[in-house]
PDB file of N, CA and C in Angstrom:
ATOM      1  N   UNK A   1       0.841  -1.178   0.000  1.00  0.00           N
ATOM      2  CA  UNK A   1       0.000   0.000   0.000  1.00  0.00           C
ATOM      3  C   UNK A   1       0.883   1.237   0.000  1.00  0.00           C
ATOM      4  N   UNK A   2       0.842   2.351  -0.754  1.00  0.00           N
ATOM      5  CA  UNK A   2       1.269   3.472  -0.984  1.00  0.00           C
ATOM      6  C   UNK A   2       0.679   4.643   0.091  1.00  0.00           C
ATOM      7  N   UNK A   3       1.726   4.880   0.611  1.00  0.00           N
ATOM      8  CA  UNK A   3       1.559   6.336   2.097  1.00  0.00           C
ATOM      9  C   UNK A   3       1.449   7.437   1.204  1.00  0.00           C
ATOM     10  N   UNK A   4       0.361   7.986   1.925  1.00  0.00           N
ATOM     11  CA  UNK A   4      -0.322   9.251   1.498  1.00  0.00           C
ATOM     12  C   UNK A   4       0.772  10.216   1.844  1.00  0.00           C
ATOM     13  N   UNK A   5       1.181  11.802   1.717  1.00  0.00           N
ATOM     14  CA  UNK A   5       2.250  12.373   2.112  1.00  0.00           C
ATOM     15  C   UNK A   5       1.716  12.685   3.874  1.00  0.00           C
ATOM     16  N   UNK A   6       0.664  12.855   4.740  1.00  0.00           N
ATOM     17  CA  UNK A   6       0.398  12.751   5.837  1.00  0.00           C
ATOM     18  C   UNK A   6       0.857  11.563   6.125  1.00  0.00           C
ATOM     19  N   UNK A   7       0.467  10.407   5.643  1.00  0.00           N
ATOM     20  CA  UNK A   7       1.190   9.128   6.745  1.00  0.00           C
ATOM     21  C   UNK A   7       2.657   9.141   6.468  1.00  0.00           C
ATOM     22  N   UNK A   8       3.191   9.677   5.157  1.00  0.00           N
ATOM     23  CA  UNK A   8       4.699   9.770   5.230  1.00  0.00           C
ATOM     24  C   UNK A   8       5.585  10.802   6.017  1.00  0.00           C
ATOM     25  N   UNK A   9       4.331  11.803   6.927  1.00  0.00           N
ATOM     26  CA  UNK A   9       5.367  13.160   7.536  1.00  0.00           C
ATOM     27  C   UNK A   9       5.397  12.435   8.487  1.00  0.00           C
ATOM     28  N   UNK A  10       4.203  11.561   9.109  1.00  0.00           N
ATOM     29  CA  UNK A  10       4.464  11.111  10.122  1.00  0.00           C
ATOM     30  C   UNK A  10       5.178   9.569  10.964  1.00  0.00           C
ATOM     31  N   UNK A  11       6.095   9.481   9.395  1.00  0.00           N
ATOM     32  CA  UNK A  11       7.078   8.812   9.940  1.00  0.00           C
ATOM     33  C   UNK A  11       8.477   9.016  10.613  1.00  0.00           C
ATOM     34  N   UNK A  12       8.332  10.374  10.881  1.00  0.00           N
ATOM     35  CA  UNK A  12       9.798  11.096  10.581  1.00  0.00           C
ATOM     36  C   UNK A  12       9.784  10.870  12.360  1.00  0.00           C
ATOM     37  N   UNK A  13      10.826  11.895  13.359  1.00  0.00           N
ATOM     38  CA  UNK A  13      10.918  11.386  14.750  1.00  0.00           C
ATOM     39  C   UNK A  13       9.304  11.799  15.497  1.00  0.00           C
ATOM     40  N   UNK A  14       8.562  11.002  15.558  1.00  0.00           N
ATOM     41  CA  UNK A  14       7.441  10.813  16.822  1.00  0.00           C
ATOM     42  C   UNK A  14       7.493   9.484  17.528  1.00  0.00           C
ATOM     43  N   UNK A  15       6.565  10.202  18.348  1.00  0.00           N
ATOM     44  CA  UNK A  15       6.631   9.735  19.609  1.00  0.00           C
ATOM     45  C   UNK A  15       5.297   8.303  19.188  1.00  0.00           C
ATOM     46  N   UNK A  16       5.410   6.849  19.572  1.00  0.00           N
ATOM     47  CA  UNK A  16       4.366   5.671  19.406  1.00  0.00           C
ATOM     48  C   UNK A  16       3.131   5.928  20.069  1.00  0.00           C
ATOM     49  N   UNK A  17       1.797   5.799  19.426  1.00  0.00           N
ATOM     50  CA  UNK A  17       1.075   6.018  19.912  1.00  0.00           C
ATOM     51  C   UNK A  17       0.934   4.760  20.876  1.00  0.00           C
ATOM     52  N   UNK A  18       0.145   4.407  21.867  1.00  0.00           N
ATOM     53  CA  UNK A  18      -0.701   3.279  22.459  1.00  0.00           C
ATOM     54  C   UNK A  18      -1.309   1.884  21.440  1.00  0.00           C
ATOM     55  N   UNK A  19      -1.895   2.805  20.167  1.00  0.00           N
ATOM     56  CA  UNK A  19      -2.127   1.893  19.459  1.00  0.00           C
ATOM     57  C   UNK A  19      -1.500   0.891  18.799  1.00  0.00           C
ATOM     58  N   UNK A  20      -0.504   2.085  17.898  1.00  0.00           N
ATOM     59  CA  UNK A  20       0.716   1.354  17.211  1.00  0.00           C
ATOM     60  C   UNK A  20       1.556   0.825  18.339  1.00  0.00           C
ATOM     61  N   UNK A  21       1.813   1.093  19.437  1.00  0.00           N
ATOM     62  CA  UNK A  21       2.803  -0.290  20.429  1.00  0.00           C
ATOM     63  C   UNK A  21       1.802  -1.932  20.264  1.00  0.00           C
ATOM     64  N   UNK A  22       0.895  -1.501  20.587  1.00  0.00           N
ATOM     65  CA  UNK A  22      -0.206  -2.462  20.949  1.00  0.00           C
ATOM     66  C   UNK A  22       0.319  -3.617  19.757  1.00  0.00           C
ATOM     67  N   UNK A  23      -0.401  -2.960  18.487  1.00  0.00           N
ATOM     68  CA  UNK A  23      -0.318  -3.577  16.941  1.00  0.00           C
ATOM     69  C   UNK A  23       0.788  -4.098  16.647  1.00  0.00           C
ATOM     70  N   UNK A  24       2.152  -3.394  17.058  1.00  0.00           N
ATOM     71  CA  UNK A  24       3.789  -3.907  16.760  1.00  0.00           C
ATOM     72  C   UNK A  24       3.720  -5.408  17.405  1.00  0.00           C
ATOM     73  N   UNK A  25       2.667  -5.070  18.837  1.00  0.00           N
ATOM     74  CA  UNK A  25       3.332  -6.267  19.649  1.00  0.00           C
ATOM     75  C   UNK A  25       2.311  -7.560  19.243  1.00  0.00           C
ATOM     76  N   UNK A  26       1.164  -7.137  18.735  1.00  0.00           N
ATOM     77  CA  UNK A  26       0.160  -8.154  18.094  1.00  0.00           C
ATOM     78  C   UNK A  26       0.797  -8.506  17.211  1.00  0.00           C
ATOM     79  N   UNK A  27       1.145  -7.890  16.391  1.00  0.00           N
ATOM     80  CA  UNK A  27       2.270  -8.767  15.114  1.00  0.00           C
ATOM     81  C   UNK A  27       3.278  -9.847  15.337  1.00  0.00           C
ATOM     82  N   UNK A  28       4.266  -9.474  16.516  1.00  0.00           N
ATOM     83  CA  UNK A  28       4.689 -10.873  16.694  1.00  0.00           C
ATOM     84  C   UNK A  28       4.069 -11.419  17.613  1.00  0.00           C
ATOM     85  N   UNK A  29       2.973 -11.620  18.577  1.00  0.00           N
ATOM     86  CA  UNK A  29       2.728 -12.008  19.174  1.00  0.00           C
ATOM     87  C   UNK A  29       1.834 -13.352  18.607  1.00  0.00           C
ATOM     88  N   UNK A  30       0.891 -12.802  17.698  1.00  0.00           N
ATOM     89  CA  UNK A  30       0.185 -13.994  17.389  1.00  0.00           C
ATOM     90  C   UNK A  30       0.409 -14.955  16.126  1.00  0.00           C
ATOM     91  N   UNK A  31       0.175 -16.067  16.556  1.00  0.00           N
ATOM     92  CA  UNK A  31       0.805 -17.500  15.165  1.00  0.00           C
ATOM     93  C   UNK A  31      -0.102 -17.199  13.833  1.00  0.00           C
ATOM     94  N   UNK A  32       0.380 -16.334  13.051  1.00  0.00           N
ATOM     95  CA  UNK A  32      -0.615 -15.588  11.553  1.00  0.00           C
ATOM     96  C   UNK A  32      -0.726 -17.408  11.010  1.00  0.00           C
ATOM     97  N   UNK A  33       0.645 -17.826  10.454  1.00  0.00           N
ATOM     98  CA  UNK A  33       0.859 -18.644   9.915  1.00  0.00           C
ATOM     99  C   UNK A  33       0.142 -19.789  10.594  1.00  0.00           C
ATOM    100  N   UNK A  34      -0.109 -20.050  11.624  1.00  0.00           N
ATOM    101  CA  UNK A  34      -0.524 -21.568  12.143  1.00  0.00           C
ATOM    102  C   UNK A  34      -2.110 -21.163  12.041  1.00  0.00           C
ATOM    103  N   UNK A  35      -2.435 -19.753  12.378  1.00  0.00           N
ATOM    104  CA  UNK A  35      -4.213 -19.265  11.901  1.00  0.00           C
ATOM    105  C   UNK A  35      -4.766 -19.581  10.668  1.00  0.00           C
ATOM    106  N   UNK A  36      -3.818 -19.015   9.703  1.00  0.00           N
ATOM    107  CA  UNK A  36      -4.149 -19.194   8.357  1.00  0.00           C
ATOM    108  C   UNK A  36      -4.170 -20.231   8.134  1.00  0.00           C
ATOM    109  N   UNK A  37      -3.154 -21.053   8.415  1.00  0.00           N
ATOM    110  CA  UNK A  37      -2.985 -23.026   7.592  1.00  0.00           C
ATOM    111  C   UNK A  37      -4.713 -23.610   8.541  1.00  0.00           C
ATOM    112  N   UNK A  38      -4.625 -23.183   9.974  1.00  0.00           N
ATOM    113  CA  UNK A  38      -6.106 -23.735  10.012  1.00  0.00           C
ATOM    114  C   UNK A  38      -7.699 -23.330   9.789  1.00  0.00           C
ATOM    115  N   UNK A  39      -7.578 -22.067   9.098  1.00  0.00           N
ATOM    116  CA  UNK A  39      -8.909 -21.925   8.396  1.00  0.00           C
ATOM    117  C   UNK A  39      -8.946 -21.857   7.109  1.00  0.00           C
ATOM    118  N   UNK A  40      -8.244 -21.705   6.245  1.00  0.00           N
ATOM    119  CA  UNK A  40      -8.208 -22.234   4.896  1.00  0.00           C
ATOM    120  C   UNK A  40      -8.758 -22.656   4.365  1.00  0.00           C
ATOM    121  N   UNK A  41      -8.751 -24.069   4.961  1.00  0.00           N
ATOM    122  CA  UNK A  41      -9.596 -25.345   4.064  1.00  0.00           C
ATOM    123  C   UNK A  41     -11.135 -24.730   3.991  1.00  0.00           C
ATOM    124  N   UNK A  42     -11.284 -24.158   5.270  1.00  0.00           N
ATOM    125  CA  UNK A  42     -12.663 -23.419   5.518  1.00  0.00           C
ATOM    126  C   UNK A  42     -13.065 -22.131   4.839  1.00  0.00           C
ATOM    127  N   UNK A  43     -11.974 -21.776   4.171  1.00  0.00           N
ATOM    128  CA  UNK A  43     -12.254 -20.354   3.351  1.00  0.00           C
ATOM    129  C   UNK A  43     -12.814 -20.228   2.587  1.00  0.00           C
ATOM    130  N   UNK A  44     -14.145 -19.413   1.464  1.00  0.00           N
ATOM    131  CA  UNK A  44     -14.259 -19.279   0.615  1.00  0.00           C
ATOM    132  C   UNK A  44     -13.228 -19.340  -0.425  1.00  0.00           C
ATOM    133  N   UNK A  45     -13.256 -19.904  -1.741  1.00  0.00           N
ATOM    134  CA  UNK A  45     -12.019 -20.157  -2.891  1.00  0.00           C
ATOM    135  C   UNK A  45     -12.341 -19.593  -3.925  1.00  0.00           C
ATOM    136  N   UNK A  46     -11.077 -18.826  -4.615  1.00  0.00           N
ATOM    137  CA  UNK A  46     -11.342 -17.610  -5.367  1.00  0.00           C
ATOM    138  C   UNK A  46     -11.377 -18.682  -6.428  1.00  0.00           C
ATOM    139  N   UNK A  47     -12.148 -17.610  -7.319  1.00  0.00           N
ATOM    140  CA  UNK A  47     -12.698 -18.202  -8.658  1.00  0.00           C
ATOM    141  C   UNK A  47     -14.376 -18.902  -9.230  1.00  0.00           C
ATOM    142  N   UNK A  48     -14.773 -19.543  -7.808  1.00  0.00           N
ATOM    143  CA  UNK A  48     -16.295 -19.401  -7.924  1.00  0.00           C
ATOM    144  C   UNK A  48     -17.005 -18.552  -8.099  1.00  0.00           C
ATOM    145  N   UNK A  49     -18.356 -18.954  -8.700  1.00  0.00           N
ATOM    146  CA  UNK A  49     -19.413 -17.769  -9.217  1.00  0.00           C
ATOM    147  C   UNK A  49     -19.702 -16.873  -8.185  1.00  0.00           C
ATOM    148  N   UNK A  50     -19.613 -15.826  -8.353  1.00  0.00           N
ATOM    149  CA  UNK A  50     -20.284 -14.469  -7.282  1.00  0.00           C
ATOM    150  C   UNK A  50     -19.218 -14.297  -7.051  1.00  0.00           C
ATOM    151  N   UNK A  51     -20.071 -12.935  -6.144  1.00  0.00           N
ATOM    152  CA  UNK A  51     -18.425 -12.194  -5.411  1.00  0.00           C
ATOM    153  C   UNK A  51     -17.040 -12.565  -4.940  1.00  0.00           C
ATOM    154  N   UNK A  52     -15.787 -12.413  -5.642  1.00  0.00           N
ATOM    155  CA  UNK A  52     -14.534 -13.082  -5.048  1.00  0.00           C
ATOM    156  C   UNK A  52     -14.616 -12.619  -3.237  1.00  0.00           C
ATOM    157  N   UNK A  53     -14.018 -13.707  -2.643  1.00  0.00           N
ATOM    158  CA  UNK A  53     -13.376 -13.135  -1.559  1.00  0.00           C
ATOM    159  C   UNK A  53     -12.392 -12.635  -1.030  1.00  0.00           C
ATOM    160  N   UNK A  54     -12.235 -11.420   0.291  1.00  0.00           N
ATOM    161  CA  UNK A  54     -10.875 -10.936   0.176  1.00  0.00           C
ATOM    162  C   UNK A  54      -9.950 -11.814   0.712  1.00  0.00           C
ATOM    163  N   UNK A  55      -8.650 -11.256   0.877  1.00  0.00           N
ATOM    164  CA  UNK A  55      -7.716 -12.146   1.222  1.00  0.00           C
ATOM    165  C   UNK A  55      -7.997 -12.529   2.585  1.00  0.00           C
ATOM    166  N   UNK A  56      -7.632 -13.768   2.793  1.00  0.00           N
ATOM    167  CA  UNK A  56      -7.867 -14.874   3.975  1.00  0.00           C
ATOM    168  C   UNK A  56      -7.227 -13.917   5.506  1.00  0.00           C
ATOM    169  N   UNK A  57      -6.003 -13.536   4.746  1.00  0.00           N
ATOM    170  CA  UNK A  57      -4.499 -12.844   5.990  1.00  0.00           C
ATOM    171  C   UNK A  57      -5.685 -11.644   6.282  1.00  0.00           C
ATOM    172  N   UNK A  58      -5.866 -10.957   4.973  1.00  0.00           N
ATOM    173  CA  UNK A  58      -7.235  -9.389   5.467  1.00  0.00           C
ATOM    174  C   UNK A  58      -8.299  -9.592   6.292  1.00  0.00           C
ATOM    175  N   UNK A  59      -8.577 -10.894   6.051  1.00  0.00           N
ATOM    176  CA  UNK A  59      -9.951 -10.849   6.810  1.00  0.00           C
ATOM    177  C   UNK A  59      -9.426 -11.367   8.119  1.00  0.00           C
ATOM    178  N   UNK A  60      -8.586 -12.081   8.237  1.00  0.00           N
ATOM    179  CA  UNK A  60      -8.341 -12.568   9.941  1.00  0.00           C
ATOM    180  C   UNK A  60      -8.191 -11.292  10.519  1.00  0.00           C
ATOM    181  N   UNK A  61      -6.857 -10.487  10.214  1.00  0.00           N
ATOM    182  CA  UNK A  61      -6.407  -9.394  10.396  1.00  0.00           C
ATOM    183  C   UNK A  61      -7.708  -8.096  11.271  1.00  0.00           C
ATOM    184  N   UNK A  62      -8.461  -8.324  10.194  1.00  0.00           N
ATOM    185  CA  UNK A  62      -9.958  -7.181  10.897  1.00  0.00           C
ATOM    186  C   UNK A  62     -10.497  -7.920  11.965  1.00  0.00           C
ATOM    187  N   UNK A  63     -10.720  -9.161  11.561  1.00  0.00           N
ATOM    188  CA  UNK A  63     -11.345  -9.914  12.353  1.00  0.00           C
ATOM    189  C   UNK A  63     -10.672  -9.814  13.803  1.00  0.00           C
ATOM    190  N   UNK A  64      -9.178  -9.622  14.146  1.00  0.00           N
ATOM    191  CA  UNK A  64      -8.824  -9.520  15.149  1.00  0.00           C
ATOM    192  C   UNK A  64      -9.273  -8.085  15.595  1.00  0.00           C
ATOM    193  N   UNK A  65      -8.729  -6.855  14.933  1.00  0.00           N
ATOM    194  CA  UNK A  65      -8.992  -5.500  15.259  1.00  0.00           C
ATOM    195  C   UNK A  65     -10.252  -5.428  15.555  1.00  0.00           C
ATOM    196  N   UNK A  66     -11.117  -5.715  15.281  1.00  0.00           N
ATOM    197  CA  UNK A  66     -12.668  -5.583  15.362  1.00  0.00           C
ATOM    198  C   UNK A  66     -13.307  -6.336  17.026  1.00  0.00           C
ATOM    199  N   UNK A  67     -12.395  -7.330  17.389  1.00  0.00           N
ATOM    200  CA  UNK A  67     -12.373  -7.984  18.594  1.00  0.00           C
ATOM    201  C   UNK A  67     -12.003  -7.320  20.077  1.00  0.00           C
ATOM    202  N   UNK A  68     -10.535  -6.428  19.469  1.00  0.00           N
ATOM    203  CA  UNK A  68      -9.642  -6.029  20.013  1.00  0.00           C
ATOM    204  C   UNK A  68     -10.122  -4.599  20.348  1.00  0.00           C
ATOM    205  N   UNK A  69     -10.644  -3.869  19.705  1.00  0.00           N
ATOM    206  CA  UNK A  69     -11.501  -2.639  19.713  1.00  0.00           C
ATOM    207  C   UNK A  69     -12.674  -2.683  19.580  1.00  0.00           C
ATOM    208  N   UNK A  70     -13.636  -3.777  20.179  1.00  0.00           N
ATOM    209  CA  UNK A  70     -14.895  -3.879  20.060  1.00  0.00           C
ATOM    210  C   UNK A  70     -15.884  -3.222  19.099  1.00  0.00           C
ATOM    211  N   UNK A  71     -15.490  -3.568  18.254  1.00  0.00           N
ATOM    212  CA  UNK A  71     -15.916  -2.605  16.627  1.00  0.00           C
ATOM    213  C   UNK A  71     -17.061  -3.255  15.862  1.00  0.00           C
ATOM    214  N   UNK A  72     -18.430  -2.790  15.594  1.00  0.00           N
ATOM    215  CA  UNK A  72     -19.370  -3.424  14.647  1.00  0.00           C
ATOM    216  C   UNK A  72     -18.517  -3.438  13.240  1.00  0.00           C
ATOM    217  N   UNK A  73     -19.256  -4.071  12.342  1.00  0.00           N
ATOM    218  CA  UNK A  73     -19.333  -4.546  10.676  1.00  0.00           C
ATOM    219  C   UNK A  73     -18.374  -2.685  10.173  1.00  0.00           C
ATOM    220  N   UNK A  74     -19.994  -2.322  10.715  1.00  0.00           N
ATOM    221  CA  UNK A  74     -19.529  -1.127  10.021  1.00  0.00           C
ATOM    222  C   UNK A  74     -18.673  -0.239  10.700  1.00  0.00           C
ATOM    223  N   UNK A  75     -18.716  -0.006  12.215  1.00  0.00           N
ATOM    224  CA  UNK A  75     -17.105   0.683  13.200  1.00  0.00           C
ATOM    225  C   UNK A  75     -16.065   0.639  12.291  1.00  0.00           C
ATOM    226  N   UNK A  76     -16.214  -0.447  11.881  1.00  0.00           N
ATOM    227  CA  UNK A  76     -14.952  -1.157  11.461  1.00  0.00           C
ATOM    228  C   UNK A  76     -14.166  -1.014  10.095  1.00  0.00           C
ATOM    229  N   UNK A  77     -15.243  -0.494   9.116  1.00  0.00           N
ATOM    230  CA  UNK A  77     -15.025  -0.285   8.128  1.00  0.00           C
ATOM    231  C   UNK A  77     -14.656   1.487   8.066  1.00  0.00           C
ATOM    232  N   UNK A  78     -15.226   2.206   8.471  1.00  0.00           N
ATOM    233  CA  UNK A  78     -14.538   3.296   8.984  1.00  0.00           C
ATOM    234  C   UNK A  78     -13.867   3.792   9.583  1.00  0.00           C
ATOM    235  N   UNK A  79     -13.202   2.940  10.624  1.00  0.00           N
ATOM    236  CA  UNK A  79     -11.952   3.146  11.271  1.00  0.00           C
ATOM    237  C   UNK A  79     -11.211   2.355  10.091  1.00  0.00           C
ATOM    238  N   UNK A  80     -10.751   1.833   9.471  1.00  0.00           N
ATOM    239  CA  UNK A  80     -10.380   1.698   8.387  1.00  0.00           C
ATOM    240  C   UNK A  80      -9.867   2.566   7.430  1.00  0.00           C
ATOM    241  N   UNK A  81     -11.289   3.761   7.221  1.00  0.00           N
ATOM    242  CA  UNK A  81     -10.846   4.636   6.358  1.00  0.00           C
ATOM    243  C   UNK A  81     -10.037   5.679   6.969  1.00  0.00           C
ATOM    244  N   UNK A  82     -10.510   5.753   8.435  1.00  0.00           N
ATOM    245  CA  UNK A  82     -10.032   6.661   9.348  1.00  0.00           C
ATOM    246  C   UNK A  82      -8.764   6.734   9.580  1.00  0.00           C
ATOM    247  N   UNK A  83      -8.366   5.769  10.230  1.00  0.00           N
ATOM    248  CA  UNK A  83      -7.558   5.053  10.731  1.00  0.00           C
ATOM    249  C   UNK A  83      -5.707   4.822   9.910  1.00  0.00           C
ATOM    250  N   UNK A  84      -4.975   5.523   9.902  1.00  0.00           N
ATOM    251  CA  UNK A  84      -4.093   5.083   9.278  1.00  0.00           C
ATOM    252  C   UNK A  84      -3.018   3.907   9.691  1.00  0.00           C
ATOM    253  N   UNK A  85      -3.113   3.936  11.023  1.00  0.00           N
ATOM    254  CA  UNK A  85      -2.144   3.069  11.739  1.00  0.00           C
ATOM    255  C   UNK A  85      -3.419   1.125  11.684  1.00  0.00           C
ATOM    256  N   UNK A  86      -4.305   1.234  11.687  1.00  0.00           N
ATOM    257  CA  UNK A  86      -5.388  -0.102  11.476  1.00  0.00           C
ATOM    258  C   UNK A  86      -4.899  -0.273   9.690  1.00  0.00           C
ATOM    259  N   UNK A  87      -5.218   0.697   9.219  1.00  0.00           N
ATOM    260  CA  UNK A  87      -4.852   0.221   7.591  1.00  0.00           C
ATOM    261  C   UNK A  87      -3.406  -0.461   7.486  1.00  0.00           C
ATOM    262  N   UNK A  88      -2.452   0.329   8.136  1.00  0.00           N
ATOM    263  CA  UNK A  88      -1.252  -0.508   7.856  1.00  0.00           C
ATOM    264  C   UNK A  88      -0.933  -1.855   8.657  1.00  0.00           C
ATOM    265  N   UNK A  89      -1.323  -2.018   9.789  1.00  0.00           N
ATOM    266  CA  UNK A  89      -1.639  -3.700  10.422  1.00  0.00           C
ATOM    267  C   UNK A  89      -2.282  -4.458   9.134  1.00  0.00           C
TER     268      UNK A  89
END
C-alpha cells in the first residue's frame, strides 16, 4: 500500500502512539501462519461464481482488530478509512 504524504510526515521522529505499540506487539505475538494453515480449508475459494473473496491474511487481520476494539461490521469499516495506523496492520 502506498503512504499518502500525511502518513509519510508522520514517519519522521514521533513519539508511538498506544495503538501502534499495541499492533507492533500483536504482530509478533500472534501464530498468523498456524491461523491461516487452520482456516483455509474453511475459506471461501477464489474463482467461484459471485463475489470473489478478500484475502484470507485481510480478513483474519480485521477480524482480530474488530475484537480487540470492540468494533461493529460497520465501526470497522470506517476506522479503516479513518484510521491510518489499522490500515497498515
Amino acid at each position: 500500500m502506498q503512504l499518502t504524504f500525511g502518513d509519510a510526515e508522520d514517519l519522521g521522529q514521533r513519539k508511538q502512539t498506544r495503538r501502534e505499540v499495541f499492533l507492533a506487539e500483536m504482530e509478533q505475538v500472534v501464530p498468523w501462519k498456524a491461523l491461516l494453515s487452520l482456516i483455509e480449508p474453511h475459506y471461501p475459494k477464489l474463482g467461484r461464481p459471485g463475489r470473489q473473496p478478500y484475502a484470507l491474511a485481510t480478513m483474519l487481520r480485521i477480524h482480530f482488530l474488530q475484537q480487540w476494539y470492540a468494533l461493529s461490521d460497520p465501526a470497522m469499516e470506517e476506522a479503516l478509512y479513518d484510521t491510518p495506523v489499522m490500515r497498515r496492520f
